[in-house]
Protein backbone atom coordinates (compact mmCIF):
# COMPACT_ATOMS: atom_id res chain seq x y z
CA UNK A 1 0.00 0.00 0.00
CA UNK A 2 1.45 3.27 -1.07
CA UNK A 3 1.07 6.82 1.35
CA UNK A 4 -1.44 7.63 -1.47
CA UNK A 5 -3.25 5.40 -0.86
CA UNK A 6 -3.28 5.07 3.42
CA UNK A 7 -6.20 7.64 4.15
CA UNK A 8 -9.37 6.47 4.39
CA UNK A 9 -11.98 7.21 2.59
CA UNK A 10 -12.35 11.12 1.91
CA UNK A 11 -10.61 11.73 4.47
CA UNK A 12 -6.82 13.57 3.54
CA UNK A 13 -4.17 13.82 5.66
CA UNK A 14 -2.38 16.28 4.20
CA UNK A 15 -2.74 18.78 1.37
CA UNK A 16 0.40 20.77 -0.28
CA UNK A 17 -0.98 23.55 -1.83
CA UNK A 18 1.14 24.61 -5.11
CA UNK A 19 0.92 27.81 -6.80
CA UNK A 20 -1.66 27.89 -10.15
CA UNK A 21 1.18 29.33 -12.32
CA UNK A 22 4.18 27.21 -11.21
CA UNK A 23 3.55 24.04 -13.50
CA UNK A 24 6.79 22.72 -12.71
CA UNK A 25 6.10 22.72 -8.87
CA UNK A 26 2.98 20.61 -9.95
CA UNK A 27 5.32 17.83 -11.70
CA UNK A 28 7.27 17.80 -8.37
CA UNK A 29 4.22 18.11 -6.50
CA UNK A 30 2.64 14.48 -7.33
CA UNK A 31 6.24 12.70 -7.20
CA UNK A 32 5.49 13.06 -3.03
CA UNK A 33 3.55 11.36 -0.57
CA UNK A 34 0.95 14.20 -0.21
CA UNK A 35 -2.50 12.79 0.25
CA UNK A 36 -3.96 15.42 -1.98
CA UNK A 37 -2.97 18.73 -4.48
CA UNK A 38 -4.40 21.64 -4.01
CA UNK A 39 -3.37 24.15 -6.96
CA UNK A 40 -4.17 27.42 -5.37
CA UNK A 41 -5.18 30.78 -7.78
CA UNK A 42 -5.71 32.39 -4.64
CA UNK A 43 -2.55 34.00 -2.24
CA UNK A 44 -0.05 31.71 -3.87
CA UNK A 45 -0.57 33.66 -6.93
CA UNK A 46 0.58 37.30 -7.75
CA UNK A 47 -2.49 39.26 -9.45
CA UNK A 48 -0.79 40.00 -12.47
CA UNK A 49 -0.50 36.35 -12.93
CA UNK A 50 -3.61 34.91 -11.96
CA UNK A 51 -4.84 35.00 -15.81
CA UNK A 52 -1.80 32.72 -16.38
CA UNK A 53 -2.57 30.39 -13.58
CA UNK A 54 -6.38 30.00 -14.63
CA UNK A 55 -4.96 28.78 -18.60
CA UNK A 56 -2.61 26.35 -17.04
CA UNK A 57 -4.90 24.89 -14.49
CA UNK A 58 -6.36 22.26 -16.77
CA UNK A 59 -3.16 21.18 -17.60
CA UNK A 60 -2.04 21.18 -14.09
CA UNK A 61 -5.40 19.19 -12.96
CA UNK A 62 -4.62 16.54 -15.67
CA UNK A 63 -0.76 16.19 -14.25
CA UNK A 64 -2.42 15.55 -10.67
CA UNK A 65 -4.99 13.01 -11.43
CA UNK A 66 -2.69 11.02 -14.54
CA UNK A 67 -0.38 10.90 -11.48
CA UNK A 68 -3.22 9.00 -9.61
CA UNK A 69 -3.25 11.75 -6.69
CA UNK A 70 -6.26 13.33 -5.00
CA UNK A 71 -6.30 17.28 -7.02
CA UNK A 72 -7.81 20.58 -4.96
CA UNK A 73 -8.25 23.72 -6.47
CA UNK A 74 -8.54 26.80 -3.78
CA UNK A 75 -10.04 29.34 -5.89
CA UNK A 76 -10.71 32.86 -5.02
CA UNK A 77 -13.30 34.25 -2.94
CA UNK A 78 -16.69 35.40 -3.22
CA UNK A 79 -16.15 38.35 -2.37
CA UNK A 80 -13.67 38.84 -5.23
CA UNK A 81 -16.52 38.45 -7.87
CA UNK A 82 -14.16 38.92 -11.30
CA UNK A 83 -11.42 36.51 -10.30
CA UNK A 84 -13.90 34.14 -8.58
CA UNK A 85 -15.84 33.64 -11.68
CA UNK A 86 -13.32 33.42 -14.29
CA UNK A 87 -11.84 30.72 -11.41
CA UNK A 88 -15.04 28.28 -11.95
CA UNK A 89 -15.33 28.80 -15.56
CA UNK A 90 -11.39 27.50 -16.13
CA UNK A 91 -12.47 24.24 -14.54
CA UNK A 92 -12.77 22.75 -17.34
CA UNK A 93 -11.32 19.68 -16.11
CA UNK A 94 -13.05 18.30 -12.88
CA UNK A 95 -11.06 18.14 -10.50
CA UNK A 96 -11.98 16.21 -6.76
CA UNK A 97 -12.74 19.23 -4.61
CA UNK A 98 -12.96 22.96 -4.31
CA UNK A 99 -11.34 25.13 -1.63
CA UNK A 100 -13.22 28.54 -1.34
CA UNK A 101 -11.63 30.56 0.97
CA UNK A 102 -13.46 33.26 3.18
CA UNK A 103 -16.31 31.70 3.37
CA UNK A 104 -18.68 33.09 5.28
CA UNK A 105 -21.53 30.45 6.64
CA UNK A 106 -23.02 27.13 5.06
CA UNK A 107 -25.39 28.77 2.91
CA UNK A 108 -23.00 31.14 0.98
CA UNK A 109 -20.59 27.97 0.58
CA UNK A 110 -22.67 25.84 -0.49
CA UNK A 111 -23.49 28.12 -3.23
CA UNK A 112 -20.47 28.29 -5.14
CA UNK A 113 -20.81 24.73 -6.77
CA UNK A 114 -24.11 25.83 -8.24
CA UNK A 115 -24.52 25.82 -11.56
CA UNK A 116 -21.45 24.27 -12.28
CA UNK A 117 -20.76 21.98 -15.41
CA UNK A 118 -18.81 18.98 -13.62
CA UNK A 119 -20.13 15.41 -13.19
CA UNK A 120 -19.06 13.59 -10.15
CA UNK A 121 -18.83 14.11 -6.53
CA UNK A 122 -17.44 17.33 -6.29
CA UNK A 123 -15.63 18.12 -2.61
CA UNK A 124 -16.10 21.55 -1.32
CA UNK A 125 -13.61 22.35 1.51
CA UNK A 126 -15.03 25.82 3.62
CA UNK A 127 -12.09 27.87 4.64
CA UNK A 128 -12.78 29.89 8.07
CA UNK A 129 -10.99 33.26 8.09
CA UNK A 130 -12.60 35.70 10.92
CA UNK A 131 -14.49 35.70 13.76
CA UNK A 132 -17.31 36.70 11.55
CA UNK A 133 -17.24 33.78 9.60
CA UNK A 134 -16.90 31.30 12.33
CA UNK A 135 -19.88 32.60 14.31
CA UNK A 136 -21.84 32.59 11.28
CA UNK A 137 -21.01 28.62 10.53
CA UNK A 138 -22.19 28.31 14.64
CA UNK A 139 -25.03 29.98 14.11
CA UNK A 140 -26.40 29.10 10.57
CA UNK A 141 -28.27 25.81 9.81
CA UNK A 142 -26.01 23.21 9.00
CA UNK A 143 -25.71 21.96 4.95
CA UNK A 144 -22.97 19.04 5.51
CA UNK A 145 -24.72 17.68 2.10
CA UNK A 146 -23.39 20.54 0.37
CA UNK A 147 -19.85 21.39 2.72
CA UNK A 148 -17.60 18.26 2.65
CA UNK A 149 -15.04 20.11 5.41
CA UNK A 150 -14.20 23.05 7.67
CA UNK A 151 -10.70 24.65 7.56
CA UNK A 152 -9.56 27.09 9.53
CA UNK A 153 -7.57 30.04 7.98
CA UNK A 154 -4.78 30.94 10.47
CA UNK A 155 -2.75 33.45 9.08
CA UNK A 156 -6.00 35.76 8.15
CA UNK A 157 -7.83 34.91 11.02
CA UNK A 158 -4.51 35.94 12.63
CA UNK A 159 -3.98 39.03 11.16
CA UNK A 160 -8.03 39.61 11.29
CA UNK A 161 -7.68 39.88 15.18
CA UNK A 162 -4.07 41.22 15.36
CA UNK A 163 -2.42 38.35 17.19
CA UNK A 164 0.13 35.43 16.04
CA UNK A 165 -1.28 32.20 14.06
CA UNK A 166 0.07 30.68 17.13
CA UNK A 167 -1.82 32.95 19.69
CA UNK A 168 -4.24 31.17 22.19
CA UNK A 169 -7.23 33.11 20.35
CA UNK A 170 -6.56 31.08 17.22
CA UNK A 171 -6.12 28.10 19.38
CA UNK A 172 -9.40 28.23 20.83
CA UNK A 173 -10.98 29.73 17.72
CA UNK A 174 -9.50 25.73 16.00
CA UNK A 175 -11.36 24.09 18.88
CA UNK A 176 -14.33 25.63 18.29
CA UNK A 177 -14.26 25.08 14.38
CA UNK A 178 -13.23 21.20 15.14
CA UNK A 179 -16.91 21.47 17.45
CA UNK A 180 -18.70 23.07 14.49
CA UNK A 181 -17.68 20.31 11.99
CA UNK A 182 -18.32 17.10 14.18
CA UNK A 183 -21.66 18.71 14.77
CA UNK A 184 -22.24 19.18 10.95
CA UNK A 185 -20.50 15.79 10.99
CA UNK A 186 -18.30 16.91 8.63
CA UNK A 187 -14.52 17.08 8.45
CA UNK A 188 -12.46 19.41 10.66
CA UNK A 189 -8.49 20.33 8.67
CA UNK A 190 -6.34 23.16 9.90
CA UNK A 191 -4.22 23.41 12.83
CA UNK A 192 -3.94 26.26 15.66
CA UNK A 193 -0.37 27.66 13.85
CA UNK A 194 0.62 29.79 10.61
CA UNK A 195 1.92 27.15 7.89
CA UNK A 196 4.18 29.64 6.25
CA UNK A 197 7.55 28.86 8.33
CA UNK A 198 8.33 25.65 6.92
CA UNK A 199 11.41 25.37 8.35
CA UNK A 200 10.05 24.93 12.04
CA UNK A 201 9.47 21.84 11.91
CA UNK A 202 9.69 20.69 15.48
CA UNK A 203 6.72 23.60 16.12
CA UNK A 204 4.72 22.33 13.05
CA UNK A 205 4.66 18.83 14.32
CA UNK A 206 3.34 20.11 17.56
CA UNK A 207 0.69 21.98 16.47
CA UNK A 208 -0.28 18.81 14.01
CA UNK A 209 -0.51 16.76 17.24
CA UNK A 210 -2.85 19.29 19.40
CA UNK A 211 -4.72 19.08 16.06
CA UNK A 212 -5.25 15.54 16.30
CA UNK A 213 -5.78 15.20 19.58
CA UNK A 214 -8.58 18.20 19.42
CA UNK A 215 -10.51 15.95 16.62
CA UNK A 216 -8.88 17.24 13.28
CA UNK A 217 -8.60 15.05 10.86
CA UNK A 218 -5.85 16.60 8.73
CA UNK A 219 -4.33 20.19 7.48
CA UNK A 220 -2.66 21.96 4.53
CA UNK A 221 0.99 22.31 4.18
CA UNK A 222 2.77 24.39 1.58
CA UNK A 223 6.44 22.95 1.51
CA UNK A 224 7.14 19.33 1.10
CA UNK A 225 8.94 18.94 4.46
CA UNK A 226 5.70 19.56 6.18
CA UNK A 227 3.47 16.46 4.65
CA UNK A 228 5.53 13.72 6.20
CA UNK A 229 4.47 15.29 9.64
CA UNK A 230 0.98 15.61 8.79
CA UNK A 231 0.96 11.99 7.27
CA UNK A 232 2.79 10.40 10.53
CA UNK A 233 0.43 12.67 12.89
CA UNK A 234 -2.90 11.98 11.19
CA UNK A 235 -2.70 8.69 9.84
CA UNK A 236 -4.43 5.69 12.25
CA UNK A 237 -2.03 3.83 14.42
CA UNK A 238 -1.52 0.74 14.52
CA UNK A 239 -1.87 0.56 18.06
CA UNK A 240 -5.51 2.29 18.08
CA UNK A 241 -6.46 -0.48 15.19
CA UNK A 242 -5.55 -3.41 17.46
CA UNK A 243 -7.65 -1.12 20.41
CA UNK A 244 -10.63 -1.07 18.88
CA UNK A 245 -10.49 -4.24 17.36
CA UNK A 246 -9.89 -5.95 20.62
CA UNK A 247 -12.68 -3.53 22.23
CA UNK A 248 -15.25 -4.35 19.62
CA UNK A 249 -14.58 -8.14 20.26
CA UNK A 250 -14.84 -7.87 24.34
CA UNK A 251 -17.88 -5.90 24.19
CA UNK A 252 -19.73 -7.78 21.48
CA UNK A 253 -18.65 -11.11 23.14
CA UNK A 254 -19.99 -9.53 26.41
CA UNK A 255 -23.48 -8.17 24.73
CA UNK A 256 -24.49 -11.39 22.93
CA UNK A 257 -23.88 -13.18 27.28
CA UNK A 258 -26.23 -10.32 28.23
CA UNK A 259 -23.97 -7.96 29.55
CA UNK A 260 -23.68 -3.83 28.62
CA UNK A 261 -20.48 -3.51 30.67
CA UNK A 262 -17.21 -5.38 30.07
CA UNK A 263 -13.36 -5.12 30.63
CA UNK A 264 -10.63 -4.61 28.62
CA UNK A 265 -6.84 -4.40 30.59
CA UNK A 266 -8.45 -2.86 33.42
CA UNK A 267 -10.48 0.14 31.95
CA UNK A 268 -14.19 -0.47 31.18
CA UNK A 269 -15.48 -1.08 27.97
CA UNK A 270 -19.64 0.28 27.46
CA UNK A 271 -21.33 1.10 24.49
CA UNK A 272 -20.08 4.50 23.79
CA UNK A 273 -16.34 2.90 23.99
CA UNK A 274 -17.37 0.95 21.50
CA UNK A 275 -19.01 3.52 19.12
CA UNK A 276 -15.17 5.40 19.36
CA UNK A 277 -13.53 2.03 18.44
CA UNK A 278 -16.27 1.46 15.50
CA UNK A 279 -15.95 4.94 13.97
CA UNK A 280 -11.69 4.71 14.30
CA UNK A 281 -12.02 1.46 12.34
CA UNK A 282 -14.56 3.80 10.03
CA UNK A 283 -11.56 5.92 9.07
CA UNK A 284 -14.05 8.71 10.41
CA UNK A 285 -11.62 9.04 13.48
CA UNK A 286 -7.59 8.98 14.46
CA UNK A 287 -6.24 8.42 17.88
């Protein structure tokens, strides 16, 4: 079994986003163990070269998937009606998902794959960037048939409320967003630190972990350094397999003799135990 091909389900482990216009970075892009691609036309792409990166983004969609890799495309905003626009209509080629950043609350995500042309299952990955925007996802009725994840934007909702990506604001502000999507009960990526230093690597791989641990399920890198950490952080260990396959036998073993409590080396075992070792072996959940 390849990295590729470890994550389960829909779920990604890691994302490298790669500039629209940099078709070369794409080639070296797929050639790692990235779960997924995300080509971004968004802030990995100067304005004066976004035209560029929309006519090369078919080409660059075709290099991910004849490479057998899950492709992303973050397009621009909403709010930024021109680029956004011209964005959709260069998807000419489908790719798996969309990542439209700035969203601002289920409904007004869920609109932007409306009247598009592409067959499939089309992804839509809703990236958090304010305060604004997170109360708004909180507070709206939830459309998890329409928003396939939450991400939260750290370095805008950073500079949004004038502290560090690291700061515990943003920290608490990934919590909440991690609530918000296991309520929707969809998936929770991002982690409580900017992305941009690459070269930290000992404070990305901490921030990965509290992102596990907190109930993400994965987060976007943009150097190739970073998606080993994400891949080793996220993925399911083999550990927490052989726990919840040992749970589900103890407590199924004790429910068909009657029983709704059992043991398991010395901790009890009930039925919501064994709902967390189910969903783990779902791929819906890492420990």
């Amino acid at each position: 079994m390849t990295d590729n091909e470890r994550h389960f389900g829909t779920v990604c482990r890691s994302f490298l986003f790669v500039p629209g216009d940099r078709l070369d970075l794409v080639s070296k892009a797929v050639k790692g163990s990235s779960d997924a691609i995300c080509i971004d036309l968004e802030d990995g792409v100067a304005g004066t070269a976004k035209d560029t990166a929309r006519y090369m983004l078919p080409e660059a969609l075709q290099v991910v998937i004849e490479a057998g890799c899950t492709a992303y495309v973050r397009v621009n905003p909403l709010q930024d009606r021109a680029n956004h626009v011209q964005d959709l209509a260069a998807l000419t080629v489908q790719p798996d998902g969309i990542v439209l950043p700035k969203a601002e609350g289920w409904l007004q995500a869920a609109s932007v794959t409306k009247g598009l042309s592409l067959s499939g299952n089309l992804r839509l990955v809703a990236m958090i960037e304010d305060p604004k925007a997170l109360l708004a996802f909180e507070q709206e009725a939830m459309m998890p048939g329409a928003v396939d994840a939450l991400l939260l934007g750290t370095e805008d909702f950073s500079a949004y409320c004038g502290c560090s990506p690291d700061a515990p604001l943003i920290t608490a502000a990934y919590v909440r967003m991690v609530m918000v999507a296991k309520a929707a009960g969809v998936k929770a990526y991002g982690m409580p630190i900017g992305i941009a230093d690459y070269k930290n690597l000992e404070a990305f791989n901490k921030a990965a972990c509290f992102a596990k641990h907190a109930g993400g399920d994965g987060a976007f890198a943009i150097h190739p350094r970073q998606i080993e950490i994400l891949n080793t952080v996220f993925s399911i260990t083999e550990d927490a397999v052989a726990w919840a396959q040992n749970v589900i036998t103890v407590f199924e073993k004790a429910r068909a003799a009657g029983q709704a409590i059992t043991t398991l080396d010395g901790e009890m075992v009930d039925q919501p135990v064994y709902a967390r070792a189910r969903k783990l072996l779902s791929g819906t959940t890492a420990l």
